[in-house]
Protein backbone atom coordinates (compact mmCIF):
# COMPACT_ATOMS: atom_id res chain seq x y z
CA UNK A 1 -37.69 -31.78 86.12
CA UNK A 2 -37.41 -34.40 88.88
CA UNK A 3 -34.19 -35.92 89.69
CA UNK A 4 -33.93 -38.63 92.25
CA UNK A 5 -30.69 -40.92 92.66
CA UNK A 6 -30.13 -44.20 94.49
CA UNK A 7 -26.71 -46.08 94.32
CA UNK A 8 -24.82 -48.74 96.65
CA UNK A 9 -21.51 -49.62 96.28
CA UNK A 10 -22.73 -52.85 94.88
CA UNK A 11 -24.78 -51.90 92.16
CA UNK A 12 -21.90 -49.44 90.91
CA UNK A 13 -19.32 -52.94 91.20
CA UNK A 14 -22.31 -55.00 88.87
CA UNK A 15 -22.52 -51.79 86.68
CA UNK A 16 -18.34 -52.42 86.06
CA UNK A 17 -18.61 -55.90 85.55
CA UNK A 18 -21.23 -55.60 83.06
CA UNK A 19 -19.16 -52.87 81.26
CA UNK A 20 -15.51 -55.10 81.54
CA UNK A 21 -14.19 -51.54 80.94
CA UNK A 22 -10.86 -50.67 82.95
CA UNK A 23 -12.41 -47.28 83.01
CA UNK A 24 -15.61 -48.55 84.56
CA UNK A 25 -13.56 -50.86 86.73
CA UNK A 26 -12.11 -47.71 88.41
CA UNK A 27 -14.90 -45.61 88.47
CA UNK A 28 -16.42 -48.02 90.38
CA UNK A 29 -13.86 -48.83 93.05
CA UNK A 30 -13.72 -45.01 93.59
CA UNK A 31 -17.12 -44.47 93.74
CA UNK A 32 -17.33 -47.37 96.84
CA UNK A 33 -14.54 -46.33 98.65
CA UNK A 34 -16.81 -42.55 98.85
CA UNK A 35 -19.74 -44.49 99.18
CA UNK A 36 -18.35 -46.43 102.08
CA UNK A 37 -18.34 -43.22 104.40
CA UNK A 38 -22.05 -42.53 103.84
CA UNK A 39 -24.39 -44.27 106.07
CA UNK A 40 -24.86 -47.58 105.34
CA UNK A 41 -22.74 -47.30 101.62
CA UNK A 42 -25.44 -46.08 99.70
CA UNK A 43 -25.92 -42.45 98.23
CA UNK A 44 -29.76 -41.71 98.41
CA UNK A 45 -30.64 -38.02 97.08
CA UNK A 46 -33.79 -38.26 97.89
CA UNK A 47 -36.45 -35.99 94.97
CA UNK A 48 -34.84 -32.68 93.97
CA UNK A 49 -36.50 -30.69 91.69
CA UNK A 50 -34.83 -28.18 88.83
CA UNK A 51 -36.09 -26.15 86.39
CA UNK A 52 -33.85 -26.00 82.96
CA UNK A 53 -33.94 -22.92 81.12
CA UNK A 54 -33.47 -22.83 77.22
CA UNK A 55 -30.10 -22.92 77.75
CA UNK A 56 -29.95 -26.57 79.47
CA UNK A 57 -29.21 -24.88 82.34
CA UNK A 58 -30.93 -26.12 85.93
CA UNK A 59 -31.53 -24.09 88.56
CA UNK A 60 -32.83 -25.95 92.00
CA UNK A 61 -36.25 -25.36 92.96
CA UNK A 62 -35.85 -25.66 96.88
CA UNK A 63 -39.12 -23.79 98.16
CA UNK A 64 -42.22 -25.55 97.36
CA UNK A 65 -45.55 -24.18 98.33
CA UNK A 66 -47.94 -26.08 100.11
CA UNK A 67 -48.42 -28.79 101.89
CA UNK A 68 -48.72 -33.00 101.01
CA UNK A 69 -50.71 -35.22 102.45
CA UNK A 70 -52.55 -32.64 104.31
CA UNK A 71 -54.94 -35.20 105.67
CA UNK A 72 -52.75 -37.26 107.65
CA UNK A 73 -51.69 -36.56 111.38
CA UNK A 74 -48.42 -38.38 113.26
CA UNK A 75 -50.02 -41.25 114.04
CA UNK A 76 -51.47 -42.20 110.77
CA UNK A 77 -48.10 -41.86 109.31
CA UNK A 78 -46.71 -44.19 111.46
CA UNK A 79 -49.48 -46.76 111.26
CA UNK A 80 -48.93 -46.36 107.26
CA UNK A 81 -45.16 -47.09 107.97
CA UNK A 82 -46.27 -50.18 110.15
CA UNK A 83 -48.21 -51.63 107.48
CA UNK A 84 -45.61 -51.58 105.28
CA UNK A 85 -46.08 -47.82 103.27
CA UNK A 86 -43.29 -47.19 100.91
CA UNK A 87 -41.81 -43.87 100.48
CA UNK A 88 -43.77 -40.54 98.76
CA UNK A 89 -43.10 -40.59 95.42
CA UNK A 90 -43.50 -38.31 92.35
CA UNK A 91 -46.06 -40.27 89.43
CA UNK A 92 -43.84 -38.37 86.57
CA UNK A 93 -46.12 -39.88 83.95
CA UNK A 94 -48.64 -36.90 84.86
CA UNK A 95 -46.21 -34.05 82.92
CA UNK A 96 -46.88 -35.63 79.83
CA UNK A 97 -50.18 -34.30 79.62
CA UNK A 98 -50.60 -31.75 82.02
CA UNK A 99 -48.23 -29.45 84.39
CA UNK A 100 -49.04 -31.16 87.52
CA UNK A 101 -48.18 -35.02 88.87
CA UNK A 102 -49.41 -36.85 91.38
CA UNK A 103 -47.66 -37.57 95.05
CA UNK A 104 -48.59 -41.28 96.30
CA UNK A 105 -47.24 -43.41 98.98
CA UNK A 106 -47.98 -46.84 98.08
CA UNK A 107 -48.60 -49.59 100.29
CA UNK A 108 -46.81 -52.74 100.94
CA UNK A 109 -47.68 -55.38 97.89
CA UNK A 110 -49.28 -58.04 100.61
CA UNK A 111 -50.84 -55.62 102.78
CA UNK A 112 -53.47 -53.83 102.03
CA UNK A 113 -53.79 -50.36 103.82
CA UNK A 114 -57.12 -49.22 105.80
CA UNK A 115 -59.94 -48.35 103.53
CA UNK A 116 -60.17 -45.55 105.81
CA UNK A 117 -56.64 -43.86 105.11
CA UNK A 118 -57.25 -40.29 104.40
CA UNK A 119 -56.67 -40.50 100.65
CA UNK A 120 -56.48 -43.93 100.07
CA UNK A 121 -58.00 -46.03 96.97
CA UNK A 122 -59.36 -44.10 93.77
CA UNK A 123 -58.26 -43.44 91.42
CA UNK A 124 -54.84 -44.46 92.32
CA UNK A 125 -55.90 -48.06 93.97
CA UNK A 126 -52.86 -49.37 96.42
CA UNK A 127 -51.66 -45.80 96.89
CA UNK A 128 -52.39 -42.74 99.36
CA UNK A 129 -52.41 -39.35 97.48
CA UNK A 130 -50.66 -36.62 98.57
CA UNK A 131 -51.76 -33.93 96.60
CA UNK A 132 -50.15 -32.95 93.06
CA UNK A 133 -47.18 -31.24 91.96
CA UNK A 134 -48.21 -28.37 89.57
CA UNK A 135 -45.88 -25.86 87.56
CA UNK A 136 -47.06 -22.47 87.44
CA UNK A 137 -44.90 -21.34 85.12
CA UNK A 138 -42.53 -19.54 87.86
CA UNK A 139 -42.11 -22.63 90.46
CA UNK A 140 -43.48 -25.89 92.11
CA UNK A 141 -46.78 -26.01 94.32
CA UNK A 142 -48.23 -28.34 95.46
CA UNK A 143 -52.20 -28.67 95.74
CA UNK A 144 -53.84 -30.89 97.96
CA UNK A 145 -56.13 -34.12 96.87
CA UNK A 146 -59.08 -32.16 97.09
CA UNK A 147 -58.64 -29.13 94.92
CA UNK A 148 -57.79 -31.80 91.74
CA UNK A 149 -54.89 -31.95 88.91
């Protein structure tokens, strides 16, 4: 399972509002005055990854193998970031029929990236693939673009 959480002290004040809950109304106001101490008021986990045994309980994967975007040296990542790349991302609509998902990094909506981006184009058009996520059945790998889902 992939987890990945992004809050701001906003969104949880909306989220109270919404709810007109005294409860919720609380929640929230503790939940900013935490938030306020991290950098910039917003919690950002970033991906973590768990398996969950058949007793619902999750235990962190925290060593992948392998390697994404193999393909791409320093300075192509920061001409991607130039142009507008988004973060890496996990395409979780690949474990519904298979053990692995994709990795992308998408590009910026009015800026297309160079055709000649390592990665870049099919079959994921707008994107950069990083590789896939697989399952082995013990933990996560990941497998570059060219060995295939």
């Amino acid at each position: 399972m992939a987890l990945y959480a992004r809050v701001d002290c906003s969104g949880l004040r909306n989220l109270a509002i919404r709810q007109r809950r005294l409860e919720a109304s609380t929640a929230a106001a503790a939940g900013c005055t935490w938030l306020s101490q991290q950098p910039a008021g917003v919690l950002d986990t970033g991906a973590r990854l768990y398996r969950i045994d058949g007793n619902g309980r999750m235990t962190p994967q925290t060593r992948v193998g392998g390697r994404l975007f193999p393909a791409l040296d320093a300075a192509q990542w920061q001409r991607l970031r130039a142009q507008g790349a988004g973060e890496p991302f996990l395409d979780a609509g690949g474990w519904a029929s298979s053990n692995a998902s994709a990795v992308l990094l998408e590009q910026d909506p009015e800026r297309d990236l160079p055709a000649d981006t390592p990665g870049y184009g099919q079959p994921y058009d707008g994107a950069v693939l990083g590789g896939w996520l697989r399952w082995d059945g013990q933990n996560f790998v990941v497998e570059g673009p060219s060995t295939g889902p």
